[in-house]
Protein backbone atom coordinates (compact mmCIF):
# COMPACT_ATOMS: atom_id res chain seq x y z
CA UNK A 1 0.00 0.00 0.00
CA UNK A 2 1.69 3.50 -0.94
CA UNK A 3 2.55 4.96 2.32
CA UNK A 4 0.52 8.05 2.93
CA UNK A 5 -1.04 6.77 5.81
CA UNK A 6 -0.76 8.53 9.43
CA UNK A 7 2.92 8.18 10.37
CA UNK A 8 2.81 5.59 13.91
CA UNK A 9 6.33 4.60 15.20
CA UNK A 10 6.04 1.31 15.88
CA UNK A 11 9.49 0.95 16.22
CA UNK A 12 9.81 3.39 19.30
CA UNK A 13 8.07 0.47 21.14
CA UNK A 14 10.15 -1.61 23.47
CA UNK A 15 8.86 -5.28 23.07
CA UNK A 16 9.19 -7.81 25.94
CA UNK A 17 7.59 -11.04 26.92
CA UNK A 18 5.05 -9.40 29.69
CA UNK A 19 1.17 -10.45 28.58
CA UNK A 20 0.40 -6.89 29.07
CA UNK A 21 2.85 -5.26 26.61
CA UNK A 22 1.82 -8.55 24.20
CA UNK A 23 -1.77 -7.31 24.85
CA UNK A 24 -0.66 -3.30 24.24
CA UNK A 25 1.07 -4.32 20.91
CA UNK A 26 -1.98 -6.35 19.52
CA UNK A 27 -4.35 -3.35 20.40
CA UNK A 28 -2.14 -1.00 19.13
CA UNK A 29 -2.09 -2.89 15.74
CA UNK A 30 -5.89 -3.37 15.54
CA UNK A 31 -5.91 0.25 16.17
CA UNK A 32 -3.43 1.03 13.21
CA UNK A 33 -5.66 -1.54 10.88
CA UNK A 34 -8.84 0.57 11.63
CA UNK A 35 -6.85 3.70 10.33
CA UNK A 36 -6.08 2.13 7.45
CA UNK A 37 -9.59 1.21 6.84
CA UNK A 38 -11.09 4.44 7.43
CA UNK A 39 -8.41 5.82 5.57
CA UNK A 40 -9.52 3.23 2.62
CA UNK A 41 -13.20 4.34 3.26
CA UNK A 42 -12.58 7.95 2.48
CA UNK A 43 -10.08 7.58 -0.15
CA UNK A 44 -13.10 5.59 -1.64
CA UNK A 45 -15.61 8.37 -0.84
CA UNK A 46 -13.16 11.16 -2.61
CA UNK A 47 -12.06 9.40 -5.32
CA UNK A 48 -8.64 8.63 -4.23
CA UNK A 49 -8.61 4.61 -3.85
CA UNK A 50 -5.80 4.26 -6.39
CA UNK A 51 -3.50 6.04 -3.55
CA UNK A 52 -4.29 3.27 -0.53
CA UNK A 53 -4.79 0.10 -3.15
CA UNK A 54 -3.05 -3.12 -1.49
CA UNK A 55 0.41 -4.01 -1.97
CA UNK A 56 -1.20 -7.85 -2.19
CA UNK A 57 -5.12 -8.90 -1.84
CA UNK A 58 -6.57 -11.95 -0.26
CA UNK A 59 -8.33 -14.76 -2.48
CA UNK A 60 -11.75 -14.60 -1.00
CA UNK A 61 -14.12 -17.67 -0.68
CA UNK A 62 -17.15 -15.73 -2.16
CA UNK A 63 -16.53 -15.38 -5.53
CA UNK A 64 -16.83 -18.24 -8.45
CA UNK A 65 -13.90 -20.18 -9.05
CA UNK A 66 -13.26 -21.41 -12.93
CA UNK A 67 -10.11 -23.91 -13.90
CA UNK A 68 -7.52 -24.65 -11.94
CA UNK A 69 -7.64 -23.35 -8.21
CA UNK A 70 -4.17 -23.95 -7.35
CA UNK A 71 -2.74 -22.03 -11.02
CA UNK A 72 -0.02 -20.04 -10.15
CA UNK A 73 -1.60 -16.88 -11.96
CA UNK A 74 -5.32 -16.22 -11.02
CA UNK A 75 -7.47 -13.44 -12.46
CA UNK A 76 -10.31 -11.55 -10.71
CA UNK A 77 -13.13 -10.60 -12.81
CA UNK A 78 -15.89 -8.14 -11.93
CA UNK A 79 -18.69 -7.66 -13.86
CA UNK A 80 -22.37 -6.24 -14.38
CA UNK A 81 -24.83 -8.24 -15.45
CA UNK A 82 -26.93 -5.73 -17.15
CA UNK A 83 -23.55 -3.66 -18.54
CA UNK A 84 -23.32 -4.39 -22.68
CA UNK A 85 -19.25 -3.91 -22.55
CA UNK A 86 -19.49 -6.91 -19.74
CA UNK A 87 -21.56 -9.24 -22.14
CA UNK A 88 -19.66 -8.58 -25.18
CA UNK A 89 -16.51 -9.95 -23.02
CA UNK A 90 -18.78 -13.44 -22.13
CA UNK A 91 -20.06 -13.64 -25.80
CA UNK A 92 -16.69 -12.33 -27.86
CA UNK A 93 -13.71 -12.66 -25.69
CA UNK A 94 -14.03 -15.16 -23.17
CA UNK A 95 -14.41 -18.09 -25.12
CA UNK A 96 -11.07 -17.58 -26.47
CA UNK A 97 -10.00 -16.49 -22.84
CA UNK A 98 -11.14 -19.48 -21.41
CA UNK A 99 -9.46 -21.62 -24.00
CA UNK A 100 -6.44 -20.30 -24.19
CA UNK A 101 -5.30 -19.62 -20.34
CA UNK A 102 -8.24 -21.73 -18.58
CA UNK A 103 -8.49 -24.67 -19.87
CA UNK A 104 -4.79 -25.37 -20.37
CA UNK A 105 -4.23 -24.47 -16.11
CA UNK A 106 -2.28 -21.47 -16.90
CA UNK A 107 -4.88 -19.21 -15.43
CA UNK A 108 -7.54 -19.70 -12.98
CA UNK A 109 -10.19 -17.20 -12.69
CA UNK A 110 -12.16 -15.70 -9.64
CA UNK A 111 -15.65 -14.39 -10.83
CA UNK A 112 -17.20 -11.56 -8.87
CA UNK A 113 -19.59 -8.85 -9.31
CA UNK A 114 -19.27 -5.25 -9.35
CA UNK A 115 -23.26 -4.27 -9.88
CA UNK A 116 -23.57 -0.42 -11.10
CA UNK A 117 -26.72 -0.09 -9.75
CA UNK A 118 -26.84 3.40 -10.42
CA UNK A 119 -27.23 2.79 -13.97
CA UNK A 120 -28.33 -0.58 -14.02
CA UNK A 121 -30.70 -0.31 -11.19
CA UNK A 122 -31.33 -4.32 -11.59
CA UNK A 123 -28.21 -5.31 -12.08
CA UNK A 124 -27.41 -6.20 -7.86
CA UNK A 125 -30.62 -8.60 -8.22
CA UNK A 126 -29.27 -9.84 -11.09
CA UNK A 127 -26.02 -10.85 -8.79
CA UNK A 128 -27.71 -11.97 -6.53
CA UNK A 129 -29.57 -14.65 -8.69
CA UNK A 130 -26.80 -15.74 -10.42
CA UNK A 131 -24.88 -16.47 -7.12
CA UNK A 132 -28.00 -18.68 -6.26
CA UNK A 133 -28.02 -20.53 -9.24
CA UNK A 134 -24.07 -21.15 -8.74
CA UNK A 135 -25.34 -23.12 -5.28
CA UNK A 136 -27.27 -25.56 -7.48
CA UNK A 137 -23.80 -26.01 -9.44
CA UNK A 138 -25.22 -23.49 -12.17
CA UNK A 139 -23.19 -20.82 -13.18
CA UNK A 140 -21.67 -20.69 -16.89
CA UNK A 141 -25.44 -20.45 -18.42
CA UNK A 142 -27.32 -18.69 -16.12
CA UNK A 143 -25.09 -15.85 -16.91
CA UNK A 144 -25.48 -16.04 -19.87
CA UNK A 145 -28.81 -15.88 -19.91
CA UNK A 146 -28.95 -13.12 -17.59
CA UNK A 147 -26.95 -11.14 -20.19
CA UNK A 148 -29.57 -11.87 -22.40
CA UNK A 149 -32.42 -10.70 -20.67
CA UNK A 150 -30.05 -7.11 -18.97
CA UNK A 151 -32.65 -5.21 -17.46
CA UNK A 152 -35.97 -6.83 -18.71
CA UNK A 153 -35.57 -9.53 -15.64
CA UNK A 154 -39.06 -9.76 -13.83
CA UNK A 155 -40.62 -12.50 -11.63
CA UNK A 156 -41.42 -14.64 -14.67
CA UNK A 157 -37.85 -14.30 -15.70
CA UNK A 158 -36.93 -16.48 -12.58
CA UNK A 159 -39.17 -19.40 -12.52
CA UNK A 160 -37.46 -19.88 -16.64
CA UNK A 161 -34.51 -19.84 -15.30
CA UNK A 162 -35.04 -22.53 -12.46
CA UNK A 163 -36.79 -24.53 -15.13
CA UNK A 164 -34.21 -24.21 -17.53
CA UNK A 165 -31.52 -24.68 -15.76
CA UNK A 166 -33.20 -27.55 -13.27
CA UNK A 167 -32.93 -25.36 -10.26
CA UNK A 168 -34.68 -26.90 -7.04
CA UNK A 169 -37.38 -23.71 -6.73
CA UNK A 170 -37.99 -23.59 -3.49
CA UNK A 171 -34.44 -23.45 -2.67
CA UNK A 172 -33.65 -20.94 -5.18
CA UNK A 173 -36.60 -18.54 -4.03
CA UNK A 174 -34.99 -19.63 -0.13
CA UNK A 175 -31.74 -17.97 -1.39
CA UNK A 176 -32.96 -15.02 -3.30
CA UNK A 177 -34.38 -13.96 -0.35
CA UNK A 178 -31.49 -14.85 2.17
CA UNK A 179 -29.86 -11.58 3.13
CA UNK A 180 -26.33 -13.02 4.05
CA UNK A 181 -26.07 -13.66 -0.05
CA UNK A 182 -27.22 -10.20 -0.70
CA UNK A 183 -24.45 -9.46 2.04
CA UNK A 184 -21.66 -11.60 -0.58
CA UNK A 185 -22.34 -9.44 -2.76
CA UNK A 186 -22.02 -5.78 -1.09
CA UNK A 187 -18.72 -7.31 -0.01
CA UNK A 188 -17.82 -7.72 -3.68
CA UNK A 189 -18.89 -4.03 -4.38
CA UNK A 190 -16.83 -2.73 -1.32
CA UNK A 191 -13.60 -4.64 -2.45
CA UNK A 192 -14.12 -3.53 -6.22
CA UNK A 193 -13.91 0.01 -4.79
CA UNK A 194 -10.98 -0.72 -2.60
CA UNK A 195 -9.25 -1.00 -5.26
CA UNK A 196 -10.34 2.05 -7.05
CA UNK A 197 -12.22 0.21 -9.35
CA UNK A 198 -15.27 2.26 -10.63
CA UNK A 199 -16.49 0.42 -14.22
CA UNK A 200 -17.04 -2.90 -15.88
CA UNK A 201 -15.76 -5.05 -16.66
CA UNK A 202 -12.72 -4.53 -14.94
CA UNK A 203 -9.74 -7.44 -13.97
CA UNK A 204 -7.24 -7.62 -11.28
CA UNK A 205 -4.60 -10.35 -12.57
CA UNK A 206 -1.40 -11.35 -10.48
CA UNK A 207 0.72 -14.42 -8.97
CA UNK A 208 -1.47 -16.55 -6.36
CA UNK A 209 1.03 -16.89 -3.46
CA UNK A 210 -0.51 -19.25 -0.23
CA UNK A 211 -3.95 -17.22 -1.14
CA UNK A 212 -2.78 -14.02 -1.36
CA UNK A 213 -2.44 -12.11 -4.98
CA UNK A 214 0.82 -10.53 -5.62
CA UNK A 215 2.50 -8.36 -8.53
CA UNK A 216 -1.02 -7.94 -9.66
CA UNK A 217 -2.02 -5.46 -12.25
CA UNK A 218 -5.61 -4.28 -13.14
CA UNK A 219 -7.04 -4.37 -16.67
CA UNK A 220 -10.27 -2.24 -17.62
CA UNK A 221 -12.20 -3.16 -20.71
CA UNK A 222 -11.67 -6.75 -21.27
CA UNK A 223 -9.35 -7.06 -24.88
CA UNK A 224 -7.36 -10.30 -25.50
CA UNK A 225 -4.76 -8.36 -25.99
CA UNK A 226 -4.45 -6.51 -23.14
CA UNK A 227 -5.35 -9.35 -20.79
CA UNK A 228 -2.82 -11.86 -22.22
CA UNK A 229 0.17 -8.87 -22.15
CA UNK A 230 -0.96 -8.69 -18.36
CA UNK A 231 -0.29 -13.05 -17.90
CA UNK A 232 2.63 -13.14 -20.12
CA UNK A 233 4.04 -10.27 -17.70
CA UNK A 234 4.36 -12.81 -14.72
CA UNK A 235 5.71 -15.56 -16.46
């Protein structure tokens, strides 16, 4: 992270082996983490998250994992549902993508969701249902078909898609309306913006290291091109 944050001096501390100074030192760090994260928040707020952007970023669990977990060189993708630039990536370019760097274990990618709600006003639901159809081990053609339909998804628009796609209903509708998936995916907003990240689709490549990205780079707009410069940079 680029150092503008308050200056602490840690190292002025004199370290021993009482419990109390152990329990001083972990309270001072949680203290020095919040800064940072209310540092993050307003950077965020002002427009300035491309000042306090990680030096590395944790693999979460909540996104959607495709190819090889354990590749050496993982790519993030967030994406709108109801955004045309994101489904002209799915249709155009990530067939190729996928065959090229996917398939052969090169690259693993780490779908998320980065819902501009402010012009796609549907487009969180629209996260939302295709991270319930991914817990009924559907994911590739619901979004697909949820680029299809953008912003003309109703009620009707559901029950095809649990039909289609031989969704257990009851369990789907069970989901839509659990609030700790709508919470997933507010978590994948808030990280998006961490790292400055205000359009779609947008792609944070690096090294995987233990679960933590490294040397990663961010790509806006999706070409082949510029997404297979950004892998053959960390070979």
């Amino acid at each position: 992270m680029k150092n503008w944050l308050l200056p602490i001096a840690l190292s002025s501390l004199l370290l021993g082996c009482s419990t109390t100074q152990n329990t001083e030192l972990k309270e001072l760090r949680a203290e020095v983490e919040k800064l940072r994260e209310i540092q993050q928040q307003v950077a965020v707020r002002v427009g300035l998250a491309e000042l306090v952007k990680p030096d590395t970023l944790p693999l979460s669990n909540e996104g959607k994992w495709i190819g090889d977990k354990n590749a050496s060189i993982v790519m993030i993708e967030y994406t709108d549902l109801h955004c045309p630039y994101c489904k002209k990536f799915q249709q155009e370019i990530w067939p190729e993508f996928k065959s090229k760097f996917v398939d052969s274990g090169e690259v693993a990618v780490l779908a998320r969701e980065l819902p501009l709600t402010k012009l796609h006003p549907k487009s969180g639901y629209a996260a939302v249902v295709l991270r319930c159809a991914n817990k009924q081990g559907q994911y590739e053609g619901v979004k697909d078909k949820l680029f299809e339909l953008g912003n003309n998804i109703v009620t009707d628009s559901l029950k095809e898609i649990a039909t289609d796609f031989n969704l257990d209903e009851t369990v789907f509708n069970a989901c839509l309306e659990d609030k700790s998936v709508h919470a997933e995916v507010s978590r994948s907003i808030t990280d998006a913006q961490l790292l400055g990240l205000d359009g779609t689709p947008s792609f944070v490549i690096g090294k995987q290291k233990d679960g933590i990205l490294v040397d990663y780079q961010i790509v806006t707009g999706g070409g082949i091109d510029k997404l297979s410069a950004a892998i053959n940079a960390l070979k």
